[in-house]
PDB file of N, CA and C in Angstrom:
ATOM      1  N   UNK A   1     104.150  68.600  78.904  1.00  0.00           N
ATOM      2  CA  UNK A   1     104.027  68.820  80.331  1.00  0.00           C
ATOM      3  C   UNK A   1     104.632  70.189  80.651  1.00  0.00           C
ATOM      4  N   UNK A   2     104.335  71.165  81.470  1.00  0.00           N
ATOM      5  CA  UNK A   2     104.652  72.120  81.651  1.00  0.00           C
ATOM      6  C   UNK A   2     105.725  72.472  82.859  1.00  0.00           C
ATOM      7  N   UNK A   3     106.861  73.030  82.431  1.00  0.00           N
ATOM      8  CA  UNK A   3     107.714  73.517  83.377  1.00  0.00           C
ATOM      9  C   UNK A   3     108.107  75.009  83.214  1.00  0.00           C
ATOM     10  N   UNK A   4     108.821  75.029  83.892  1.00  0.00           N
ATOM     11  CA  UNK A   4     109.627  77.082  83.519  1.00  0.00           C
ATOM     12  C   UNK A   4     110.948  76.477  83.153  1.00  0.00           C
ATOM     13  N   UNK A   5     110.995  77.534  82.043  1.00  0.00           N
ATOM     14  CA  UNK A   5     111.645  77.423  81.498  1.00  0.00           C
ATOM     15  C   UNK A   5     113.585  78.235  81.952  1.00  0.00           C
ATOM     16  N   UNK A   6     114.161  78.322  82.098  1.00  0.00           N
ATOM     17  CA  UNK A   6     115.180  79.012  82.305  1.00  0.00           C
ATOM     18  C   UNK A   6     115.188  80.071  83.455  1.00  0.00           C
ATOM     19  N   UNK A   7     115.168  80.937  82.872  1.00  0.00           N
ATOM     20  CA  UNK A   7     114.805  82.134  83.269  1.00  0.00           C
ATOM     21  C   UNK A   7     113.413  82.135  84.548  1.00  0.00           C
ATOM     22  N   UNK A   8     112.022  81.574  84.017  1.00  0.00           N
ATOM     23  CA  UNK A   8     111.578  81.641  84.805  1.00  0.00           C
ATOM     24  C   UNK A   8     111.882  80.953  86.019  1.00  0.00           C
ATOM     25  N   UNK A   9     112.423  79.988  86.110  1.00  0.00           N
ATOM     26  CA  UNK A   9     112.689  78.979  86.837  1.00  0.00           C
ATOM     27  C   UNK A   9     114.475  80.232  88.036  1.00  0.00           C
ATOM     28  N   UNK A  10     114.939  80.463  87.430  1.00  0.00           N
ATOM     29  CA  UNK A  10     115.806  81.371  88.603  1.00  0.00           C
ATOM     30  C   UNK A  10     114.977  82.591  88.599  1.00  0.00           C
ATOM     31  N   UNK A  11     114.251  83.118  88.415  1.00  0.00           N
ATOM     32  CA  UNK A  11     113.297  84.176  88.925  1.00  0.00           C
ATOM     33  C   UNK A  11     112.728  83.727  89.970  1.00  0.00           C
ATOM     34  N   UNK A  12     111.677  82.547  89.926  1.00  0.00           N
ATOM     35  CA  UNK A  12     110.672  81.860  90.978  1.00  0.00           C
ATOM     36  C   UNK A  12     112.208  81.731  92.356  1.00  0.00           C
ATOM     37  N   UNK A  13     112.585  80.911  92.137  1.00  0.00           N
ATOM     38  CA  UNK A  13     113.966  80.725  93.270  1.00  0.00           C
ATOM     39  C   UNK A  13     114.459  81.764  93.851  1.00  0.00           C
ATOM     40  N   UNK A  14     114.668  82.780  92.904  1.00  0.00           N
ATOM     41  CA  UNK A  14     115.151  83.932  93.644  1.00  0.00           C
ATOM     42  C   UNK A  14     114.237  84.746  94.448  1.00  0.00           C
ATOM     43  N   UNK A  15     113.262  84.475  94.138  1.00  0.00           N
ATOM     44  CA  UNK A  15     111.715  84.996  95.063  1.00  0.00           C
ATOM     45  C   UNK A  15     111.515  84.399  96.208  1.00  0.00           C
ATOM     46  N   UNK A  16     111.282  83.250  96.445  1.00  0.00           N
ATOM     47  CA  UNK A  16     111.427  81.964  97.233  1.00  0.00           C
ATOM     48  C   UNK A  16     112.615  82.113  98.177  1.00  0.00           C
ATOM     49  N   UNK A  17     113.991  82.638  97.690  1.00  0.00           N
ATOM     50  CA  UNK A  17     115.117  82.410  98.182  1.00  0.00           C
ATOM     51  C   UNK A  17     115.217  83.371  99.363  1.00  0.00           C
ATOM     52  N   UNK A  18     114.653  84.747  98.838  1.00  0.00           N
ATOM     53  CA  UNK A  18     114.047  86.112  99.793  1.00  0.00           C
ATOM     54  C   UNK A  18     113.292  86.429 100.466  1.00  0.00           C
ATOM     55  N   UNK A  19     112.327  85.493 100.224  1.00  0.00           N
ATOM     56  CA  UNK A  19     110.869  85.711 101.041  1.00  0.00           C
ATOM     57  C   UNK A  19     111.619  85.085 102.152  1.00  0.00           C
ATOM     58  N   UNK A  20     112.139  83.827 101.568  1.00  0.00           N
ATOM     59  CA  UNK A  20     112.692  82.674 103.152  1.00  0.00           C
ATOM     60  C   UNK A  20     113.695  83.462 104.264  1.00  0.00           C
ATOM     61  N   UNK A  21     114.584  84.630 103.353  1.00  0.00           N
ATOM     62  CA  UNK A  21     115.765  85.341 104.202  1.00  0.00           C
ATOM     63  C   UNK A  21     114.835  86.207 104.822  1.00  0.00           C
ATOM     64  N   UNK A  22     113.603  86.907 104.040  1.00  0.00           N
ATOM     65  CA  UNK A  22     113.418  87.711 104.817  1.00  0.00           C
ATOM     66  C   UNK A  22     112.339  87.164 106.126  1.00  0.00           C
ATOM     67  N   UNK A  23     111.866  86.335 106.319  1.00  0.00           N
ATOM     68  CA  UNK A  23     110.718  85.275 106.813  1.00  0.00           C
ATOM     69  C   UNK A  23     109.648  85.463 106.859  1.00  0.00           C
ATOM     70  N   UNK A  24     109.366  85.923 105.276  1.00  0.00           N
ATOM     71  CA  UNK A  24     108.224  86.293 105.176  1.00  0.00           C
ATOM     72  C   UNK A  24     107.239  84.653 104.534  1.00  0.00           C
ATOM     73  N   UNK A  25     106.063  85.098 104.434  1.00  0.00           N
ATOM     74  CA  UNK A  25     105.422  83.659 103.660  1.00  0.00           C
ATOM     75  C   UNK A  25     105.199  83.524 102.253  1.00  0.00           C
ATOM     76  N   UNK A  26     105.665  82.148 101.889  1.00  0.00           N
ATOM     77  CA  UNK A  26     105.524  82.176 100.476  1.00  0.00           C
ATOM     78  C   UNK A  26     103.963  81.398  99.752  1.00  0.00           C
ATOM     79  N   UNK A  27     103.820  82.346  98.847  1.00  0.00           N
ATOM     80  CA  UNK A  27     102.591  82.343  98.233  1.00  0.00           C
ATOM     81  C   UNK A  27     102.963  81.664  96.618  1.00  0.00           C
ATOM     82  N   UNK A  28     102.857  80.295  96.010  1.00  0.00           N
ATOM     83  CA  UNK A  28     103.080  80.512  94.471  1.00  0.00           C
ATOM     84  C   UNK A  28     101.731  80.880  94.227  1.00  0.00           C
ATOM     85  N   UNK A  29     101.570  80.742  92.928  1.00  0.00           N
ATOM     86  CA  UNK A  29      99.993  80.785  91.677  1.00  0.00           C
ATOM     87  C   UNK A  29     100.568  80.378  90.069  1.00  0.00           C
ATOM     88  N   UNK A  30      99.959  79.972  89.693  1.00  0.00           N
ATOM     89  CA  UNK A  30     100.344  79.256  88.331  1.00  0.00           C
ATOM     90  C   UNK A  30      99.093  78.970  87.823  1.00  0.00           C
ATOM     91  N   UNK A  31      99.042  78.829  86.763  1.00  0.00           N
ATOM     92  CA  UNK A  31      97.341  78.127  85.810  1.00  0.00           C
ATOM     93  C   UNK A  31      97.833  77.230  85.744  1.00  0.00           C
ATOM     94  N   UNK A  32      98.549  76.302  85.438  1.00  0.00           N
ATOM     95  CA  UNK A  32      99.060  74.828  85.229  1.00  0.00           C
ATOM     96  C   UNK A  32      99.185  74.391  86.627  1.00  0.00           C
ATOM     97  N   UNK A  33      98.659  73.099  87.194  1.00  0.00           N
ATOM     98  CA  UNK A  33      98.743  71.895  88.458  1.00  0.00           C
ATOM     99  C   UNK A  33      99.902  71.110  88.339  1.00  0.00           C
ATOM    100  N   UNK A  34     100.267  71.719  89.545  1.00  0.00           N
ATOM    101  CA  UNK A  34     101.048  71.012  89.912  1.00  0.00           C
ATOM    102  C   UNK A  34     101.163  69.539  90.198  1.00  0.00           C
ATOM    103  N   UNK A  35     100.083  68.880  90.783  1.00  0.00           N
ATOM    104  CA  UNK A  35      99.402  67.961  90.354  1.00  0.00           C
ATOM    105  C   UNK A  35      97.690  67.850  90.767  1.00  0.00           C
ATOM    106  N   UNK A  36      96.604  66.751  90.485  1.00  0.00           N
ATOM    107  CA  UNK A  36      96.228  66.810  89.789  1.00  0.00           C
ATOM    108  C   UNK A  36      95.133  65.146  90.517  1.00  0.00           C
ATOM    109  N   UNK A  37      93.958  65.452  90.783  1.00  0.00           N
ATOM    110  CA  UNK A  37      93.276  64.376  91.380  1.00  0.00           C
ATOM    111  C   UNK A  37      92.142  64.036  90.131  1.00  0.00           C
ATOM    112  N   UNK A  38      91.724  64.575  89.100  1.00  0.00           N
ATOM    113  CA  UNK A  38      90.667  64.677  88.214  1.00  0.00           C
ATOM    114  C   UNK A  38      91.539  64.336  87.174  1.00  0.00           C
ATOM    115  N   UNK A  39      92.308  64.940  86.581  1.00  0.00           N
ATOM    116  CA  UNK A  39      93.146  65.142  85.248  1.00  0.00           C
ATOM    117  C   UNK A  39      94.455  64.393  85.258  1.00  0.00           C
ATOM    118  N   UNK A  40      95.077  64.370  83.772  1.00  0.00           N
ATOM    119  CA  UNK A  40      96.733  64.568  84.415  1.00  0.00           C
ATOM    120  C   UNK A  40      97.107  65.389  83.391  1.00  0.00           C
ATOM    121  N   UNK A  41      98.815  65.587  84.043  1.00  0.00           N
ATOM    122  CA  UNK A  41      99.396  66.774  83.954  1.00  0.00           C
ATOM    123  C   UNK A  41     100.364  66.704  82.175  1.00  0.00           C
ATOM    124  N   UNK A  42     100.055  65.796  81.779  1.00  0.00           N
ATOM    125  CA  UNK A  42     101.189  65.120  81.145  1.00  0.00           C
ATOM    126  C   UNK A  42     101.587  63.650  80.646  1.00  0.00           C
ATOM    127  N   UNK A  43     102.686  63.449  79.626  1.00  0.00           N
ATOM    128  CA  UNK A  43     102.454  62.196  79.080  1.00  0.00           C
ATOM    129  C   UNK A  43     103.971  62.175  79.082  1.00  0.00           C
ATOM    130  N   UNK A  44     104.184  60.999  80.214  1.00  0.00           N
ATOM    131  CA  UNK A  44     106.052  60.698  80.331  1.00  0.00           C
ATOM    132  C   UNK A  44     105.875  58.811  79.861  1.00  0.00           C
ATOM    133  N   UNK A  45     106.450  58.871  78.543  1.00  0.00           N
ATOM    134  CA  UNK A  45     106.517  57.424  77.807  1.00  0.00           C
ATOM    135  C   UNK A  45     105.542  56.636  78.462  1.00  0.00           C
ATOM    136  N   UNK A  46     104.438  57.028  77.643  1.00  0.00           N
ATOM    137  CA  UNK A  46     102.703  56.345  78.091  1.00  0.00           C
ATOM    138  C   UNK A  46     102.455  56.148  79.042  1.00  0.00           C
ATOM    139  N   UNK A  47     102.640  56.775  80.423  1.00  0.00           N
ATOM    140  CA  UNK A  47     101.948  56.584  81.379  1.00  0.00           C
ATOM    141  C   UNK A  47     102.071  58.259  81.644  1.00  0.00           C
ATOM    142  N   UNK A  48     100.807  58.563  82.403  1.00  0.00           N
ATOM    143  CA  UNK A  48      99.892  59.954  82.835  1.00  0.00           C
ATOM    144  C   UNK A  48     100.145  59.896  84.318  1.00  0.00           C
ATOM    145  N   UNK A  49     100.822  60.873  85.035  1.00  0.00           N
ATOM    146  CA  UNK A  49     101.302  61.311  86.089  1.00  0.00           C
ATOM    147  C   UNK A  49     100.392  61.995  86.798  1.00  0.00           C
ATOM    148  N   UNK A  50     100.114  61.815  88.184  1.00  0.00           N
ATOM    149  CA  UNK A  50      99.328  62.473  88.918  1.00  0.00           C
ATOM    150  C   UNK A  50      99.980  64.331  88.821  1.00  0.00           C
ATOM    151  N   UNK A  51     101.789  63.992  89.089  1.00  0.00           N
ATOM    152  CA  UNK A  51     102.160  65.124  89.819  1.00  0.00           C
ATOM    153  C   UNK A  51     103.084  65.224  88.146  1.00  0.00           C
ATOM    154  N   UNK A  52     102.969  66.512  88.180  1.00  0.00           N
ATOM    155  CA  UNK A  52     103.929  67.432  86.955  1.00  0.00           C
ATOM    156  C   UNK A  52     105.262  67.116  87.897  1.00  0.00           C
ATOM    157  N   UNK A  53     106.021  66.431  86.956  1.00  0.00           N
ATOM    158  CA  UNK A  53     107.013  65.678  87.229  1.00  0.00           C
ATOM    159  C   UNK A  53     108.468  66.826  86.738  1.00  0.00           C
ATOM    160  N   UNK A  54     107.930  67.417  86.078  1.00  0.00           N
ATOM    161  CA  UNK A  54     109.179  68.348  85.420  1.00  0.00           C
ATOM    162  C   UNK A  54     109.320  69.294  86.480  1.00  0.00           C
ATOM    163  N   UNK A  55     108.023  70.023  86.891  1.00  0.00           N
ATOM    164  CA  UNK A  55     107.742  70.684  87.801  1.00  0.00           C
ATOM    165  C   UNK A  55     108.524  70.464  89.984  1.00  0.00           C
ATOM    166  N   UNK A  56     108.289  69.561  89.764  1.00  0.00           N
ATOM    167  CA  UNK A  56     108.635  69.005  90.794  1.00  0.00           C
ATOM    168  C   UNK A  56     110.220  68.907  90.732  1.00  0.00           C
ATOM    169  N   UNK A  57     110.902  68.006  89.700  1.00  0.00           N
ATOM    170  CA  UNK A  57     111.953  67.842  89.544  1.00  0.00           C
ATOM    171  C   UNK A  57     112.973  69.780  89.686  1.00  0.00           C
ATOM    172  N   UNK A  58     112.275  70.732  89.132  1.00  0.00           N
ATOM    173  CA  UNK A  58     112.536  71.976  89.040  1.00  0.00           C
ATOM    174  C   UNK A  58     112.665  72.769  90.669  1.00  0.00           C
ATOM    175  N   UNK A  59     111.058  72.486  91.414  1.00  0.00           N
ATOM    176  CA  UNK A  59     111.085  73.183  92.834  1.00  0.00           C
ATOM    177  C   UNK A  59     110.714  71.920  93.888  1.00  0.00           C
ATOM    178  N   UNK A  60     111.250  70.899  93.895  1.00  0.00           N
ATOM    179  CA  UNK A  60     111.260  69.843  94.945  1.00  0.00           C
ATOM    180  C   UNK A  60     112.098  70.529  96.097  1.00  0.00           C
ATOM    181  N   UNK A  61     113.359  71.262  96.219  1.00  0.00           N
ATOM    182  CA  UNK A  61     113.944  71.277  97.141  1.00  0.00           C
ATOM    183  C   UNK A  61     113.651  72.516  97.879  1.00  0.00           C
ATOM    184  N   UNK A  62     112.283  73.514  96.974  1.00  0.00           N
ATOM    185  CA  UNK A  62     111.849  75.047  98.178  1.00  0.00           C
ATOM    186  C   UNK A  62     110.754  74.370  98.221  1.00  0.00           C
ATOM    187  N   UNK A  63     109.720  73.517  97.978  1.00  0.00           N
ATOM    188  CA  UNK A  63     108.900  73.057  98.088  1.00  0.00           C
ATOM    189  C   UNK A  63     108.275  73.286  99.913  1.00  0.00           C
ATOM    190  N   UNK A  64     109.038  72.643 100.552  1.00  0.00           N
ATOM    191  CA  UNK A  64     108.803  72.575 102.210  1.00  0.00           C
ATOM    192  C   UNK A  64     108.467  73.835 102.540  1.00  0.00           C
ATOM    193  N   UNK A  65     108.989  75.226 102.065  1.00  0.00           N
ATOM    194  CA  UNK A  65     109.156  76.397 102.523  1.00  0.00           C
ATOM    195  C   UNK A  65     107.924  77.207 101.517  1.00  0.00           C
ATOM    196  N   UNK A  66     107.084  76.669 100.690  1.00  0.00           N
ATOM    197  CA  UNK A  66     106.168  76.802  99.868  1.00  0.00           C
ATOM    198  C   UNK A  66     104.627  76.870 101.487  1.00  0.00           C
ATOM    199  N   UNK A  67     104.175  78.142 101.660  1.00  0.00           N
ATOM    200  CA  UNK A  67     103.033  78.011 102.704  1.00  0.00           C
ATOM    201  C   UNK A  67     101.854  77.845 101.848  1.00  0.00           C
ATOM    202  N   UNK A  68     101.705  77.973 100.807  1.00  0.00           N
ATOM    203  CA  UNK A  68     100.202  77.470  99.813  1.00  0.00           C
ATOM    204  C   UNK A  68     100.939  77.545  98.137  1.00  0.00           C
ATOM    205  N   UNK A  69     100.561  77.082  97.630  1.00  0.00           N
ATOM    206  CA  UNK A  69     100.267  76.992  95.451  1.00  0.00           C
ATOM    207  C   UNK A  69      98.743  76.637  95.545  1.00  0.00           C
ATOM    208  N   UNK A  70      98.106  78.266  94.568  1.00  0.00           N
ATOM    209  CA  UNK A  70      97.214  78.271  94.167  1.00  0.00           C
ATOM    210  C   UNK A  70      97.229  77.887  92.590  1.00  0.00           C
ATOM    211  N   UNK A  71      96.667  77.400  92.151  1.00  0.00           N
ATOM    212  CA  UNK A  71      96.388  76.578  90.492  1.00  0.00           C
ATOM    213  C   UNK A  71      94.923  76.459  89.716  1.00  0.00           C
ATOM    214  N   UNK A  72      94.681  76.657  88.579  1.00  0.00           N
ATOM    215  CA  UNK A  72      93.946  76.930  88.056  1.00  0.00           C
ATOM    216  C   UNK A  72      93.661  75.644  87.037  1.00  0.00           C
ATOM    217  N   UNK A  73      93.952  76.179  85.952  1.00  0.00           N
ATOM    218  CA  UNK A  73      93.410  75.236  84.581  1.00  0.00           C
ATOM    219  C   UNK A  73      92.548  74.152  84.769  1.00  0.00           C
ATOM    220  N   UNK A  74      92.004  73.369  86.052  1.00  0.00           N
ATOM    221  CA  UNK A  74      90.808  72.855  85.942  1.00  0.00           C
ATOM    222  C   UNK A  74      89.877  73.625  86.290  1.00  0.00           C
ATOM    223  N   UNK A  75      88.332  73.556  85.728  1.00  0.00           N
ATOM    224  CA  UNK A  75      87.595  73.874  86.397  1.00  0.00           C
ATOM    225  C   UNK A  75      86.637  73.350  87.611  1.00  0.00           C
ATOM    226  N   UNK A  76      87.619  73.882  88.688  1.00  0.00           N
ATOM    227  CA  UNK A  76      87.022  73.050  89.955  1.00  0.00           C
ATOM    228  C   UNK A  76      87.460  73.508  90.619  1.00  0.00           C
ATOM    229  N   UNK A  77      87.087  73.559  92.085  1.00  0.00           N
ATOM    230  CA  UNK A  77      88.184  73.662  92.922  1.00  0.00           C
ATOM    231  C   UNK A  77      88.358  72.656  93.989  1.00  0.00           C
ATOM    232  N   UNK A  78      89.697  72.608  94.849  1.00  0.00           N
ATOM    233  CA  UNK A  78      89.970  71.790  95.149  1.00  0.00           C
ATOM    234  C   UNK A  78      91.150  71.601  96.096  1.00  0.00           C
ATOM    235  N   UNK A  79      90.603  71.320  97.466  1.00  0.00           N
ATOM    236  CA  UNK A  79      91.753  71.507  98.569  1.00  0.00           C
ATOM    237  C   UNK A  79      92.608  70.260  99.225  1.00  0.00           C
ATOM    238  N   UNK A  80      93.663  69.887  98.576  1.00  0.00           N
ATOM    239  CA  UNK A  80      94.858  68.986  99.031  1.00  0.00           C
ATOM    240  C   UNK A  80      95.158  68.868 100.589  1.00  0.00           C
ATOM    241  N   UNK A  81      95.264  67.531 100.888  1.00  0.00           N
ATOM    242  CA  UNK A  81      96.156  66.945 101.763  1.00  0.00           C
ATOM    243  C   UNK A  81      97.616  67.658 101.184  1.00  0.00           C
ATOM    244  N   UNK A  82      98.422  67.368 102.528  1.00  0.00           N
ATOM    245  CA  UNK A  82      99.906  67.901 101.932  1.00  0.00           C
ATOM    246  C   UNK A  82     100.851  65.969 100.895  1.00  0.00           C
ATOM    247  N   UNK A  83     100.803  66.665  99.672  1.00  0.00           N
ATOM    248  CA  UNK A  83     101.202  65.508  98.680  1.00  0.00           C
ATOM    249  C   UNK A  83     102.586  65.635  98.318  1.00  0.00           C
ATOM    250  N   UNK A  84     103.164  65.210  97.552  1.00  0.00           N
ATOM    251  CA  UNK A  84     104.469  65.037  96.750  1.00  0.00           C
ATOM    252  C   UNK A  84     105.249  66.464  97.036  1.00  0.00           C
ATOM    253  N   UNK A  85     105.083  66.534  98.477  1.00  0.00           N
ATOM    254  CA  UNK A  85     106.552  67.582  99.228  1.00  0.00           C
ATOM    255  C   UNK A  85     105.611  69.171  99.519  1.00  0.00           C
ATOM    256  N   UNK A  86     104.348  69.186  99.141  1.00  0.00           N
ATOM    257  CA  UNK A  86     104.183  70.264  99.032  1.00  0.00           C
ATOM    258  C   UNK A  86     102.949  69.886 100.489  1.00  0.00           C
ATOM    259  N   UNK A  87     102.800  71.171 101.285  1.00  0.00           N
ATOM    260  CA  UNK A  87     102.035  70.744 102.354  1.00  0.00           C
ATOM    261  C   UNK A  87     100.512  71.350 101.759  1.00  0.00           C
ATOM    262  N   UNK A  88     100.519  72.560 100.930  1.00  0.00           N
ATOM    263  CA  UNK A  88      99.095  73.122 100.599  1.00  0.00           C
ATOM    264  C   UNK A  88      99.077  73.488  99.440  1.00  0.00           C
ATOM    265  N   UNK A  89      98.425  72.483  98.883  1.00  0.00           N
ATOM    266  CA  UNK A  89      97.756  72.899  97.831  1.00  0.00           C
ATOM    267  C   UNK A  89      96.466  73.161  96.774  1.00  0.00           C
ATOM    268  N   UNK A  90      96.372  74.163  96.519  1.00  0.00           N
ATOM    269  CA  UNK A  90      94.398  74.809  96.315  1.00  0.00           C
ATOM    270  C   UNK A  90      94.254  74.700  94.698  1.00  0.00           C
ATOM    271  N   UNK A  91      93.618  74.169  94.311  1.00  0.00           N
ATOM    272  CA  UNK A  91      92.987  74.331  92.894  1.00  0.00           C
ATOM    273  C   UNK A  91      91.808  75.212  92.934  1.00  0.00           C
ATOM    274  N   UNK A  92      92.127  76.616  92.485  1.00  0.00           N
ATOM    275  CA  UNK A  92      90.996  77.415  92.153  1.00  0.00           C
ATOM    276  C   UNK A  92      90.727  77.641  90.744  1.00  0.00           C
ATOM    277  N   UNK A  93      89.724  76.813  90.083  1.00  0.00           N
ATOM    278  CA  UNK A  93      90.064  76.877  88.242  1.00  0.00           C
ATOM    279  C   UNK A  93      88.423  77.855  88.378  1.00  0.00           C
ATOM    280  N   UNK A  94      88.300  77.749  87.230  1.00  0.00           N
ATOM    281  CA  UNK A  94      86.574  78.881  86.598  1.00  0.00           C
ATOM    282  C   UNK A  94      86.196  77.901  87.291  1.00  0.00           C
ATOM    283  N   UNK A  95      84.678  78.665  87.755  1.00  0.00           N
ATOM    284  CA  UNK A  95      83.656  78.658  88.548  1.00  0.00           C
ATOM    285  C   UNK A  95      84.023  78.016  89.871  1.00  0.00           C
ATOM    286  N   UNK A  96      84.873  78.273  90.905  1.00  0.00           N
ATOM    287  CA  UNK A  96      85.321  77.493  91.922  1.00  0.00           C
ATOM    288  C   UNK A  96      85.543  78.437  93.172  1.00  0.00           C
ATOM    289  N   UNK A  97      84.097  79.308  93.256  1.00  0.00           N
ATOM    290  CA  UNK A  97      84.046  80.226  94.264  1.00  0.00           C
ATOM    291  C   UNK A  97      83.126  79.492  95.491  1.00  0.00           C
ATOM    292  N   UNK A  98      83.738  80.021  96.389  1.00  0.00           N
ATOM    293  CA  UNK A  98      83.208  79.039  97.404  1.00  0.00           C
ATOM    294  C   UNK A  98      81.732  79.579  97.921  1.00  0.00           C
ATOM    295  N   UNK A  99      80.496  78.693  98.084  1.00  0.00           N
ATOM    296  CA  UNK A  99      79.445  79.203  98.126  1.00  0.00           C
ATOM    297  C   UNK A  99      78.655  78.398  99.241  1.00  0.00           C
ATOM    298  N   UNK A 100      77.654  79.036 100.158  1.00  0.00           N
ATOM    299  CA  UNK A 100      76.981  78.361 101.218  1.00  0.00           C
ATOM    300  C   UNK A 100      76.429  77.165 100.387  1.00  0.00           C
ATOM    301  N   UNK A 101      76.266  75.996 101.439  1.00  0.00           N
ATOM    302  CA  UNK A 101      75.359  74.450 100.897  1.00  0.00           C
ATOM    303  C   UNK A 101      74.373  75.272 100.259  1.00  0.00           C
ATOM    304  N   UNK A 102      73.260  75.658 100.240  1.00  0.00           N
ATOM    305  CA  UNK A 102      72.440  75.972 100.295  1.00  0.00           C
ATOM    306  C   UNK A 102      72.513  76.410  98.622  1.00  0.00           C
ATOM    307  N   UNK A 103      73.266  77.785  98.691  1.00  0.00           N
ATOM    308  CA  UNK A 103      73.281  77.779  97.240  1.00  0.00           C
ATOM    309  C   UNK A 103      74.091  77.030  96.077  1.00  0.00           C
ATOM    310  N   UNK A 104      75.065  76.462  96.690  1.00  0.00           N
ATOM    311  CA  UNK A 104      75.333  74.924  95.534  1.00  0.00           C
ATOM    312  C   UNK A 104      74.391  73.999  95.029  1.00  0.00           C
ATOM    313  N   UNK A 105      73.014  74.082  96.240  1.00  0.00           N
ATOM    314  CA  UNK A 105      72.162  72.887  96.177  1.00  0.00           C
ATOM    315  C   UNK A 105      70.939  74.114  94.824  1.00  0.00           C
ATOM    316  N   UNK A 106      70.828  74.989  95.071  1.00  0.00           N
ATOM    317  CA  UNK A 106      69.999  75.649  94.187  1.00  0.00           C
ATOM    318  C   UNK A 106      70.324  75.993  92.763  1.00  0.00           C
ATOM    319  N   UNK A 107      72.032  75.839  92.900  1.00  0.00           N
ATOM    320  CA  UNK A 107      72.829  76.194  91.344  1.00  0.00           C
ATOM    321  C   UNK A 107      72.395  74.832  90.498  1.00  0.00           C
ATOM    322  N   UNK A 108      73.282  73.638  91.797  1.00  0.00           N
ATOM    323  CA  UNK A 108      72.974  72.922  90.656  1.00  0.00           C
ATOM    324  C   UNK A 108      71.214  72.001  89.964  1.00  0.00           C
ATOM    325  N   UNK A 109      70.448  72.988  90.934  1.00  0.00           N
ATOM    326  CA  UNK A 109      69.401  72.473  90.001  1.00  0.00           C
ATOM    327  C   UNK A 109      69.243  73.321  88.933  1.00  0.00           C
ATOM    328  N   UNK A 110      69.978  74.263  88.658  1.00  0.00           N
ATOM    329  CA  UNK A 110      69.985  75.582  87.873  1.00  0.00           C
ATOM    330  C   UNK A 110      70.576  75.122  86.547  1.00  0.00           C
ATOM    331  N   UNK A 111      71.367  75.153  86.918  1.00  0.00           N
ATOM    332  CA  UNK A 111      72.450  75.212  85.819  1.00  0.00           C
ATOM    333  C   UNK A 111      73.330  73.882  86.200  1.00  0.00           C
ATOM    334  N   UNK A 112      73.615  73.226  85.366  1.00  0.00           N
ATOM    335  CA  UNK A 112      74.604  72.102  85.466  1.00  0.00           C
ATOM    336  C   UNK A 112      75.680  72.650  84.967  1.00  0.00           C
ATOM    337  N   UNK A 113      76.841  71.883  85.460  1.00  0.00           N
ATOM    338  CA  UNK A 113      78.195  72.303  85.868  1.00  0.00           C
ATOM    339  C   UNK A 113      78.406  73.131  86.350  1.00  0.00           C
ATOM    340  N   UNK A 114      77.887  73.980  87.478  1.00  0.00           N
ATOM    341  CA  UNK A 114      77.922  75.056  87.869  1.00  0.00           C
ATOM    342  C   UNK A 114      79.591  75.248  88.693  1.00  0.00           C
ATOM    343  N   UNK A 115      79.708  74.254  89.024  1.00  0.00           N
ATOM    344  CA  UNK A 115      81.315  73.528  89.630  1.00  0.00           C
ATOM    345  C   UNK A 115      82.336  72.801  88.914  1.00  0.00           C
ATOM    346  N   UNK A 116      82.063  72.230  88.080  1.00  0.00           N
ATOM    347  CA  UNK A 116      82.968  71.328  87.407  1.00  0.00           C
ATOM    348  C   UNK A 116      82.395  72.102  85.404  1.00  0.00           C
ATOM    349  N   UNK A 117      83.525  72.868  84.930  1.00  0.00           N
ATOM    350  CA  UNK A 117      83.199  72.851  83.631  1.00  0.00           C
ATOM    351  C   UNK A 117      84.374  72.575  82.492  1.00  0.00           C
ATOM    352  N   UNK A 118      84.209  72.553  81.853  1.00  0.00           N
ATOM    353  CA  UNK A 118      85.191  72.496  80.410  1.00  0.00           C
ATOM    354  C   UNK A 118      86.591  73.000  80.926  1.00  0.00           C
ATOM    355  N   UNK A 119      87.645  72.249  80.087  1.00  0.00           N
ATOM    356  CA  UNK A 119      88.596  71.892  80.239  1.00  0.00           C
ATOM    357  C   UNK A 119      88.727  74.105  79.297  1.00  0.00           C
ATOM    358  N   UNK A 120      90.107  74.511  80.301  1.00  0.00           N
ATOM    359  CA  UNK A 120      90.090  75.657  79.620  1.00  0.00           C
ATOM    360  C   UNK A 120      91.159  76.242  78.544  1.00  0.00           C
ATOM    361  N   UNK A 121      91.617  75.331  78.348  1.00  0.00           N
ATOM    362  CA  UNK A 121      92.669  75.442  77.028  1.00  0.00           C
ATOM    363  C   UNK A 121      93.118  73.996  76.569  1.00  0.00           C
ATOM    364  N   UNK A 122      93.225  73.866  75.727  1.00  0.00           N
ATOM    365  CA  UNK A 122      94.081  72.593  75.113  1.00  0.00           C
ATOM    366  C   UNK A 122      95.181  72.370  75.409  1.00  0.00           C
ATOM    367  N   UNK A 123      95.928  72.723  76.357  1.00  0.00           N
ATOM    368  CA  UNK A 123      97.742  72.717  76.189  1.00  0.00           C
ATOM    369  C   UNK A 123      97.729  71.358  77.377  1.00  0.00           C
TER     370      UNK A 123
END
């Protein structure tokens, strides 16, 4: 399951910690989901977690002060209700550009998966 490790983890905070002094808005981005409506994130003693639990356990308490996390590694995209502390969150993975009805309805007679494709790394 993926977390930051040390270092990254008081870097992100200290970013977070400044944006908030200065009141500006905070933006994360990560390729790893935070959590996760298609997939899961992880394997905590055989059961599969919606929400990256390490993750959470790490930024649960700037979370509130978090104005969007953009996320990748699925391919899809995908716009959250506000869930497990976080009010916005966007899954933009490959191919998850937003496109009129019109041409979604022409892709996917085109090409299948034009929205939903292959998983993009093994980790």
């Amino acid at each position: 399951m993926p977390y930051l490790d040390a270092n990254q983890l008081e870097w992100a905070l200290d970013k977070v910690t400044r944006a908030k002094a200065a009141g500006k808005r905070i933006i994360m981005a990560s390729h790893h989901q935070f959590f996760t409506a298609a997939e899961t994130v992880g394997d905590i003693n055989g059961t599969s977690p919606a929400v990256n639990v390490k993750l959470r356990a790490q930024l649960q308490h700037v979370l509130a002060s978090v104005d969007v996390w953009f996320w990748g590694h699925e391919h899809t995209f995908e716009a959250f209700q506000p869930y497990a502390g976080l009010q916005r969150g966007r899954m933009l993975g490959n191919s998850a550009v937003p496109m009129l009805q019109a041409e979604q309805v022409r892709l996917s007679l085109v090409v299948l998966g034009a929205v939903q494709g292959p998983p993009c790394c093994a980790c």
